[in-house]
Protein backbone atom coordinates (compact mmCIF):
# COMPACT_ATOMS: atom_id res chain seq x y z
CA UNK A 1 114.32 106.77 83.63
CA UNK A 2 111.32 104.00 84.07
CA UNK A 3 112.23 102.22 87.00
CA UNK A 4 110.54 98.91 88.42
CA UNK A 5 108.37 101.05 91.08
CA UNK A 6 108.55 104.86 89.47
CA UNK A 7 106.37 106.56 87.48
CA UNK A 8 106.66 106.61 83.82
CA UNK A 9 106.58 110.06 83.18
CA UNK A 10 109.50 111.46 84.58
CA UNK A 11 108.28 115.20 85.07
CA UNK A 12 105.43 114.00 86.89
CA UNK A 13 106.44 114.86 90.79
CA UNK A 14 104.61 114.35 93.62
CA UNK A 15 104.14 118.10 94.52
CA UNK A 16 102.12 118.47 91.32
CA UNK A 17 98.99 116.55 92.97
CA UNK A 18 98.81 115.25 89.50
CA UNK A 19 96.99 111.48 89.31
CA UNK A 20 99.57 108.93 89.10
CA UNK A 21 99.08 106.47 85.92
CA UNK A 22 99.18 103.16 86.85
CA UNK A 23 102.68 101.84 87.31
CA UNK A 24 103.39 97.93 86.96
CA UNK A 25 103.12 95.52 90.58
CA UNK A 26 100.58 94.78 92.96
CA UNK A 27 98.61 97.82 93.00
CA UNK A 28 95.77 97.59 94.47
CA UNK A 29 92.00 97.74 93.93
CA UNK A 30 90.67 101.51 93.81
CA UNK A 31 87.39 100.33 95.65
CA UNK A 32 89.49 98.25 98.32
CA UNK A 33 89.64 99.97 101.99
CA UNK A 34 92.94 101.65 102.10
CA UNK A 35 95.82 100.01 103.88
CA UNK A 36 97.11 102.10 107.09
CA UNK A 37 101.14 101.38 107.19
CA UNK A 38 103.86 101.34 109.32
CA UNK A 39 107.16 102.69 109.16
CA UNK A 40 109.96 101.08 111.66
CA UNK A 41 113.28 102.14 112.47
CA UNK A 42 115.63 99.03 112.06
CA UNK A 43 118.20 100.44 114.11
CA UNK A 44 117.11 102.03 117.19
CA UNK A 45 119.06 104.88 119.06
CA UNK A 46 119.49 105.88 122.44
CA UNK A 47 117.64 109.38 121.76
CA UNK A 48 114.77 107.84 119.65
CA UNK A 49 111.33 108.24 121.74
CA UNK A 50 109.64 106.59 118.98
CA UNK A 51 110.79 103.79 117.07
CA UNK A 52 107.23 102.59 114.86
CA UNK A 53 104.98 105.19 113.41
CA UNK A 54 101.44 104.28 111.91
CA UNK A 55 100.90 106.73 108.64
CA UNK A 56 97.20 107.38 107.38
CA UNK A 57 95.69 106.91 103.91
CA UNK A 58 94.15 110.09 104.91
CA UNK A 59 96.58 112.24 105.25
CA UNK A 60 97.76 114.33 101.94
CA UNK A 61 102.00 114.31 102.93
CA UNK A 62 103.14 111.99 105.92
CA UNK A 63 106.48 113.75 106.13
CA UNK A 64 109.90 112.27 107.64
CA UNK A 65 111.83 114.85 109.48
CA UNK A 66 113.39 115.34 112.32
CA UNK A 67 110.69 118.17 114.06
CA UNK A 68 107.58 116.55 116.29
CA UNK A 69 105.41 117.97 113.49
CA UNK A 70 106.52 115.32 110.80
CA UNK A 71 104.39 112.16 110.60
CA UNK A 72 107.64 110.40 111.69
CA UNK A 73 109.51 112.25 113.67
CA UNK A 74 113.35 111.24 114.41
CA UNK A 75 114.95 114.09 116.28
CA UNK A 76 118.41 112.24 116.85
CA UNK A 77 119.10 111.93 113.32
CA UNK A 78 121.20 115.43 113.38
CA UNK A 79 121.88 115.06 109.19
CA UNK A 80 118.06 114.87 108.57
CA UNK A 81 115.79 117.99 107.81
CA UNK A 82 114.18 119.52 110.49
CA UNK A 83 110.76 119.08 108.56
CA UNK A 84 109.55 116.95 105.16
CA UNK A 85 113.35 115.21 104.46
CA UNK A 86 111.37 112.79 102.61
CA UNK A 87 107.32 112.35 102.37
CA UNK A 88 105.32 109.66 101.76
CA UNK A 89 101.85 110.24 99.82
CA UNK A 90 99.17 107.22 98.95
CA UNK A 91 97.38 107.03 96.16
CA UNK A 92 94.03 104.89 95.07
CA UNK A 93 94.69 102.62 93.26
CA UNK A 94 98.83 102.62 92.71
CA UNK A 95 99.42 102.59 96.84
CA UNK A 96 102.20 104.30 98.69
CA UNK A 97 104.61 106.61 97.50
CA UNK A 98 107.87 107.87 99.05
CA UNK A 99 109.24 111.29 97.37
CA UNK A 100 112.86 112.94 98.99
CA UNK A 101 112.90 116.63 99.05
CA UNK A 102 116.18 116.81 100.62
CA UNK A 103 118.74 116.39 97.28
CA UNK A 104 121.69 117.11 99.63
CA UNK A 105 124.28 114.32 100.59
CA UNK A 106 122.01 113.41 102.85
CA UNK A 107 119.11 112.55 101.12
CA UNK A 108 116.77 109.68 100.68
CA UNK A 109 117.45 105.80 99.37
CA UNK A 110 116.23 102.88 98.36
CA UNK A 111 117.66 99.66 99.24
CA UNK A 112 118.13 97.41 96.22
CA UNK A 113 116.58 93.40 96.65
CA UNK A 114 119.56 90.90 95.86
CA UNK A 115 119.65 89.91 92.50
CA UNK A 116 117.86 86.11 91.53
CA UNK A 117 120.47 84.01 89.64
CA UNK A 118 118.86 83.56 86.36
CA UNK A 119 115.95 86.09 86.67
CA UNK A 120 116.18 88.72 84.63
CA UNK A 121 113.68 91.08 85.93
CA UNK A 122 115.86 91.07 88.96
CA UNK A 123 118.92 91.47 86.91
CA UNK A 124 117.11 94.38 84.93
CA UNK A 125 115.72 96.25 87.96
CA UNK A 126 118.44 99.39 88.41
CA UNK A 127 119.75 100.42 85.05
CA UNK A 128 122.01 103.27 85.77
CA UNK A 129 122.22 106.79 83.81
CA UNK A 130 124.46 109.62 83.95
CA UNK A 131 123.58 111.33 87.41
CA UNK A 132 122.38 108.41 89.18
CA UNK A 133 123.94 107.74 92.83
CA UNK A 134 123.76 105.13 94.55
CA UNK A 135 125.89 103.49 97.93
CA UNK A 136 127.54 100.56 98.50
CA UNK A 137 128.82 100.08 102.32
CA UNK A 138 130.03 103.86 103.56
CA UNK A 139 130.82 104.96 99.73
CA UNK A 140 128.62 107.15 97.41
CA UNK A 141 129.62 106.46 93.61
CA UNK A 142 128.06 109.11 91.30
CA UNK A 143 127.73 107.96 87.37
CA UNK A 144 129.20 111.02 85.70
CA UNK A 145 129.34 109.44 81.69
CA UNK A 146 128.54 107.12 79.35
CA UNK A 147 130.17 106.96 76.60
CA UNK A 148 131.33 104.87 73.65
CA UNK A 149 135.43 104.49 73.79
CA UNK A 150 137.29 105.03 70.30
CA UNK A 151 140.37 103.40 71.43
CA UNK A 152 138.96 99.94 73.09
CA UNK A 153 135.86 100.76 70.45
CA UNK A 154 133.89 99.62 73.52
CA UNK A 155 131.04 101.25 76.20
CA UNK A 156 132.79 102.96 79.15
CA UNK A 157 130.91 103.52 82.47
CA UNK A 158 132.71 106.29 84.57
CA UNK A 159 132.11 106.09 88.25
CA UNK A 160 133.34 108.53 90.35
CA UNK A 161 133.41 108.28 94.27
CA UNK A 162 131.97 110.61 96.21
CA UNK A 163 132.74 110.04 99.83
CA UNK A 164 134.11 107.03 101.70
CA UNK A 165 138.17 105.68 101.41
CA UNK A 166 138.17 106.38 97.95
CA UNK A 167 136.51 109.73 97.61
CA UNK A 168 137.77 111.30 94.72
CA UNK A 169 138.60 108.43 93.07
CA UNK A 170 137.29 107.69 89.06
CA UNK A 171 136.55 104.00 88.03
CA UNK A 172 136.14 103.41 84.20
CA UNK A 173 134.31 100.02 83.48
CA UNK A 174 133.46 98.76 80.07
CA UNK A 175 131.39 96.12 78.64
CA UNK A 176 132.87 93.49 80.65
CA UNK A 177 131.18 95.02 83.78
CA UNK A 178 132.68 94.61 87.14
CA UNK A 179 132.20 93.97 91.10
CA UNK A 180 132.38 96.32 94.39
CA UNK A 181 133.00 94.80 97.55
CA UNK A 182 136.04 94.02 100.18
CA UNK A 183 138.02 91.72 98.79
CA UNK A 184 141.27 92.51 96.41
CA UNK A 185 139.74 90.92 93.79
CA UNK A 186 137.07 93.00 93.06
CA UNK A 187 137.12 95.61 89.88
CA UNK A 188 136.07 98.37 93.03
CA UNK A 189 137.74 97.12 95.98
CA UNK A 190 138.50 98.86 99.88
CA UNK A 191 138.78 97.54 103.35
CA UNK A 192 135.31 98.75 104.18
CA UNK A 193 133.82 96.94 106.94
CA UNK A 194 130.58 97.41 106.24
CA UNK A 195 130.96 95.51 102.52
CA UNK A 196 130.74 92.31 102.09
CA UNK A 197 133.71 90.14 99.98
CA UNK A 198 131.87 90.33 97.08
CA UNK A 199 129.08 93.38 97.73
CA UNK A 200 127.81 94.05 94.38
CA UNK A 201 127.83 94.54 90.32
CA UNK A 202 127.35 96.31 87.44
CA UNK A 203 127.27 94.90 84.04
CA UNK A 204 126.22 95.43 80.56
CA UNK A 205 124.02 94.26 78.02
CA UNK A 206 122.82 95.67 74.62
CA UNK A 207 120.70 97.96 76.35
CA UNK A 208 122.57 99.54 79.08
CA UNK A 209 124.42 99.07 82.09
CA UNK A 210 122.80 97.83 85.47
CA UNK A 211 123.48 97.83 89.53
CA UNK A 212 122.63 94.96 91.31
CA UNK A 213 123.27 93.86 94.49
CA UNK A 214 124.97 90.30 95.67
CA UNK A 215 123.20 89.01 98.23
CA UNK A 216 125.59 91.75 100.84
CA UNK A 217 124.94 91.71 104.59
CA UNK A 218 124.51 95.49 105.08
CA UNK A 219 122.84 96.51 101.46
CA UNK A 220 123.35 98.26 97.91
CA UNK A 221 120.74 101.93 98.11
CA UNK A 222 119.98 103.68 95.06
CA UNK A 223 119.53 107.61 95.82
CA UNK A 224 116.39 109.03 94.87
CA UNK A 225 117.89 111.47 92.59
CA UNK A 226 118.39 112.50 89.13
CA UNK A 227 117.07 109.65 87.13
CA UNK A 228 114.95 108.24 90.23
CA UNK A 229 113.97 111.22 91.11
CA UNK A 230 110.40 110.10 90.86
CA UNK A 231 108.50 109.27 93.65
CA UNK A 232 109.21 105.28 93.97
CA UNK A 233 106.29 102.80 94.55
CA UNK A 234 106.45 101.33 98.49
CA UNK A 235 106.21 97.51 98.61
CA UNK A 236 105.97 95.34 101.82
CA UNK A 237 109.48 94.55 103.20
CA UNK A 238 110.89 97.73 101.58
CA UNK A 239 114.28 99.12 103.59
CA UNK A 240 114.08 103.06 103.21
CA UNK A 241 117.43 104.83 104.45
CA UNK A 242 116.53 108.24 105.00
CA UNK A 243 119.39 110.43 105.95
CA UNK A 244 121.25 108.42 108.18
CA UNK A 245 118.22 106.58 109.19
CA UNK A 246 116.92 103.25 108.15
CA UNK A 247 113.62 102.52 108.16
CA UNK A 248 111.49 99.11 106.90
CA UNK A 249 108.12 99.62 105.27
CA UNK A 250 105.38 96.99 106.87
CA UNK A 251 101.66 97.33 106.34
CA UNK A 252 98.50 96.88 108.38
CA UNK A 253 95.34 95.98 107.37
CA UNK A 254 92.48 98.55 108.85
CA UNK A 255 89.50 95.48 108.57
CA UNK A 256 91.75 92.86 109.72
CA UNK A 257 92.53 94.97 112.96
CA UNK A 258 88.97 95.34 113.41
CA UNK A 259 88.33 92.10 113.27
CA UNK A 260 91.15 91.24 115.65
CA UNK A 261 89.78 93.89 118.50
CA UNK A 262 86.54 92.36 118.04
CA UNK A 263 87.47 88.99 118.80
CA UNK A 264 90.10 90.02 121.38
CA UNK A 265 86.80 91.99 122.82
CA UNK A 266 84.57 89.04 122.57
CA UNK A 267 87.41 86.80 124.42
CA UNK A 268 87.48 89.24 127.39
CA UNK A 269 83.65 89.38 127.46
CA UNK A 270 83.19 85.84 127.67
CA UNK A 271 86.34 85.35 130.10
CA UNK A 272 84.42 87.59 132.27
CA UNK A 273 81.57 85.73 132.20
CA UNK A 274 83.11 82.42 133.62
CA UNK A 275 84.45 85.03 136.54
C-alpha cells in the first residue's frame, strides 16, 4: 500500500540498503548539510535516565531498544526489545526513516494528524487494507476482510478487536462508514477513558475505505505492519509510539547550532571584556 510518507515499492525494506526513490513531501536537497534530530519522550517515567536523544545523519541504524547500546535507549519500557525494537535510518535526499522490527503486539506506530474538514488529502491519508492495525484509545482493531456483500449488495469492512474491552469482538461496516469513540452513539463504542466522545472514523468512497482521526485528545496510531510495513517518512512534529513508549520527532539544524555557539561565544568574550 502507497501511503502519504512510505515508499512506493512495497518490497523495498530498509534492511536491503537499497536507495530509496523519492517519495512525495518536503524532502530535502541532496547537497544540503544533513539535519541532526531529536527524539523526545512525551511522557517521562520515574526509571527513564534519559528523556531526549540526539540521532546522527552518520550513523547507518539509530536503533530504539531498551539495552544502553541502542541510539535511544529506554530501559523501563519492559514490553520493548532489548535491542533495535524499531530503527531509524536517514537518507540523502528523502530524510529520516523509521522501520519496526518488532511485529509483535508490541510493535511500532504512527500517530495519525486529525483530519482537515474539507481537505481531502487529509481525508485520503490512511486507506486501510486487509491486515492493517491500527489503535484507537487502549484497543487494537485488526482489518481481517473486504469484501463485497450479496445480501445488502454493498462493501463490508470487517474489523475485529484485538485487545482492549472488546477483544474478540467483530464489527462489520459498510459503505455508510462509521465512528469509534466513548459515547453510545458511536457505530464502535466503549467506556474507554482514554477515547474521546467522538475519537475517530472510517468511511468509504469509490476507492476504498479510510481511518481518520477526529481531532481526539490522546490519538488514532496506525501499526507499522502489513500494508505499512514500509519504512514511513519522519516529518517535524511526528508522535512515534514505540512499544509502550511515545516519542515526538523534533529536528535540529547542525549550521544553525553553530551559528548559535558562535554568537553565544562571542557574547561571553565581549562580556568579559567589560569585566
Amino acid at each position: 500500500m502507497e501511503g502519504r510518507r512510505h515508499y512506493v515499492d512495497p518490497s523495498i525494506t530498509i534492511d536491503e540498503g537499497e536507495s530509496i526513490p523519492r517519495v512525495e513531501g518536503e524532502a530535502r536537497d541532496h547537497h544540503a548539510a544533513p539535519l541532526t534530530i531529536v527524539l523526545k519522550m512525551t511522557v517521562e517515567a520515574h526509571d527513564d535516565l534519559r528523556t531526549s536523544f540526539v540521532l546522527s545523519p552518520h550513523l547507518l541504524d539509530n536503533g530504539i531498544g531498551r539495552d544502553a547500546s541502542n541510539a535511544v535507549s529506554v530501559p523501563a519500557d519492559k514490553h520493548m526489545a532489548e535491542r533495535n525494537h524499531a530503527v531509524v535510518r536517514f537518507h540523502n535526499g528523502g530524510g529520516y526513516f523509521i522501520s519496526s522490527h518488532d511485529q509483535a503486539n508490541y510493535g511500532t506506530y504512527i500517530r495519525l494528524s486529525p483530519c482537515i474538514p474539507g481537505d481531502m488529502a487529509s481525508a485520503t491519508q490512511w486507506p486501510l487494507a486487509v491486515g492493517c492495525h491500527f489503535r484507537v484509545g487502549k484497543s487494537d482493531f485488526e482489518v481481517v476482510a473486504m469484501e463485497d456483500d450479496d445480501d445488502s449488495h454493498d462493501v463490508v469492512l470487517s474489523l475485529r478487536v484485538l485487545c482492549g474491552k472488546l477483544a474478540g469482538k467483530t464489527y462489520r461496516l459498510g459503505s455508510a462508514g462509521g465512528t469509534i469513540g466513548r459515547s453510545a452513539d458511536n457505530t464502535i463504542h466503549t467506556g474507554d477513558g482514554e477515547l474521546s466522545r467522538r475519537h475517530a472514523a472510517i468511511w468509504w468512497d469509490e476507492t476504498g475505505f479510510y481511518l481518520q482521526d477526529l481531532g481526539s485528545t490522546n490519538g488514532t496510531f496506525m501499526k507499522l505492519h502489513g500494508a505499512y510495513r514500509q519504512p514511513y517518512r519522519l516529518e517535524i512534529g511526528d508522535q512515534i509510539l514505540v512499544s509502550q513508549t511515545s516519542i515526538r520527532y523534533t529536528v535540529v539544524d547542525e549550521n544553525a547550532m553553530e551559528a548559535a555557539l558562535i554568537r553565544f561565544i562571542a557574547a561571553c568574550n565581549s562580556q568579559a571584556d567589560v569585566a
